[in-house]
Each structure stands twice: as C-alpha cells, then as structure tokens.
Protein backbone atom coordinates (compact mmCIF):
# COMPACT_ATOMS: atom_id res chain seq x y z
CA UNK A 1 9.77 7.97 9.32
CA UNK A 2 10.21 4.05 9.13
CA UNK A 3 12.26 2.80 5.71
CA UNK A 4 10.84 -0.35 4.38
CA UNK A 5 13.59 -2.16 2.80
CA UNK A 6 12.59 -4.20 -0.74
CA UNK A 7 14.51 -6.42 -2.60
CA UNK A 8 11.77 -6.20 -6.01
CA UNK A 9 11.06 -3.44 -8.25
CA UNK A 10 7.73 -3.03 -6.58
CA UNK A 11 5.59 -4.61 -3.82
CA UNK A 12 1.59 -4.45 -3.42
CA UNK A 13 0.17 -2.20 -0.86
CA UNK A 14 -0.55 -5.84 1.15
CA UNK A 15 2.49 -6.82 0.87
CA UNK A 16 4.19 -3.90 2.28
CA UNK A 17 1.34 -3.59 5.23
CA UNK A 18 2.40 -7.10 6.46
CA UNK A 19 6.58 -5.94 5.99
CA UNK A 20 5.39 -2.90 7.97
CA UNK A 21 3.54 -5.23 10.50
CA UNK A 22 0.66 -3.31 10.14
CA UNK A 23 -1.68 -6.89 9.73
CA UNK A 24 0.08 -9.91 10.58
CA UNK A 25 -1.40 -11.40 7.52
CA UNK A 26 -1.83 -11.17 3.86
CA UNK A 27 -5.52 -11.77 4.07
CA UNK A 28 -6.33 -8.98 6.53
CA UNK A 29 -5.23 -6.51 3.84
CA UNK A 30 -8.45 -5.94 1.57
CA UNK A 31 -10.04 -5.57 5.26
CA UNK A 32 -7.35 -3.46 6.45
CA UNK A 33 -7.53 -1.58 3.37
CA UNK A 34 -11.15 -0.32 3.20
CA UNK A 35 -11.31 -0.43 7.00
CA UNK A 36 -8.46 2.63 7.91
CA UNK A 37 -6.92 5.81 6.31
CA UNK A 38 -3.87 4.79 4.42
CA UNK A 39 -2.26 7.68 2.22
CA UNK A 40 0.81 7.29 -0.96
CA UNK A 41 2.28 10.02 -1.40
CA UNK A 42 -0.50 11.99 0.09
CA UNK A 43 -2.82 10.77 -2.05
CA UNK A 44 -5.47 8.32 -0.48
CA UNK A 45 -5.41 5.06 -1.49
CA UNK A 46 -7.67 1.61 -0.60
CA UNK A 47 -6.53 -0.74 -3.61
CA UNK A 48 -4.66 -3.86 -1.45
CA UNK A 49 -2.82 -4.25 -5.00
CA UNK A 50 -1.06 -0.73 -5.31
CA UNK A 51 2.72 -1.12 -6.72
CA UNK A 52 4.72 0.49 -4.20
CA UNK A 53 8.22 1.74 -5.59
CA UNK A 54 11.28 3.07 -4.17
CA UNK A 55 11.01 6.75 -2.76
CA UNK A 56 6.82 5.81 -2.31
CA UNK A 57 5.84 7.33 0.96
CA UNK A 58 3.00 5.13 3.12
CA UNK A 59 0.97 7.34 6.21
CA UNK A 60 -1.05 4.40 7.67
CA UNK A 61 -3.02 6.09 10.48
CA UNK A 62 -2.34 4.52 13.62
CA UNK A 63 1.04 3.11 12.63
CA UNK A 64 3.31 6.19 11.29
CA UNK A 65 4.46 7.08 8.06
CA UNK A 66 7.19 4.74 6.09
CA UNK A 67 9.27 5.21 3.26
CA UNK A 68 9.60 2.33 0.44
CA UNK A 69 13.66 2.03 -0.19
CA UNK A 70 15.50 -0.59 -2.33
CA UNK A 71 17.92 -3.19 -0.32
C-alpha cells in the first residue's frame, strides 16, 4: 500500500487522485470519478469533493490502494 503524505487536515478526493498521479489534472477528476471504481474505506465513493483524512484508505482500481498519512 502507497502512503500519501498531507500537510492539511483534509484533502478532496481530486486532490489526492492528482498527489496519487492517478489524473495528471484537477479537471479530469469529476471524469475520473464517475468513470472508474474508487473505494474509502471500502465503501464506494464518486463525489470528486470527499474530505480525505489521515488513516483514510483509497482502492482506485487500476492504480493500487493508498493510505492518507499526515507529513
């Protein structure tokens, strides 16, 4: 598993897909979002503006499953 490394309380579920360079871009998100499986905490999720907090977990099929820490 991947650790994503924030420096916030939180980030958005399209911020952390570009961190994860998952999309190069912040606009590809909504696509991205609606387009493949993407699971928190094994719950399925398509909202671009999810708040992702330390300890979150993030399966993106296709690209692995990542872990949200604090920096």
């Amino acid at each position: 598993m991947k650790q994503i490394a924030i420096n916030t309380e939180y980030i958005t579920l399209g911020q952390f897909l570009k961190l994860a360079d998952c999309i190069s871009t912040g606009g590809q998100a909504k696509f991205f979002v609606k387009e493949e499986k993407i699971e928190v905490n094994g719950q399925a999720e398509n909202r671009r503006g999810r708040k992702l907090v330390p300890r979150d977990v993030v399966s993106v099929e296709g690209f692995g499953q990542f872990e949200v820490v604090s920096s």
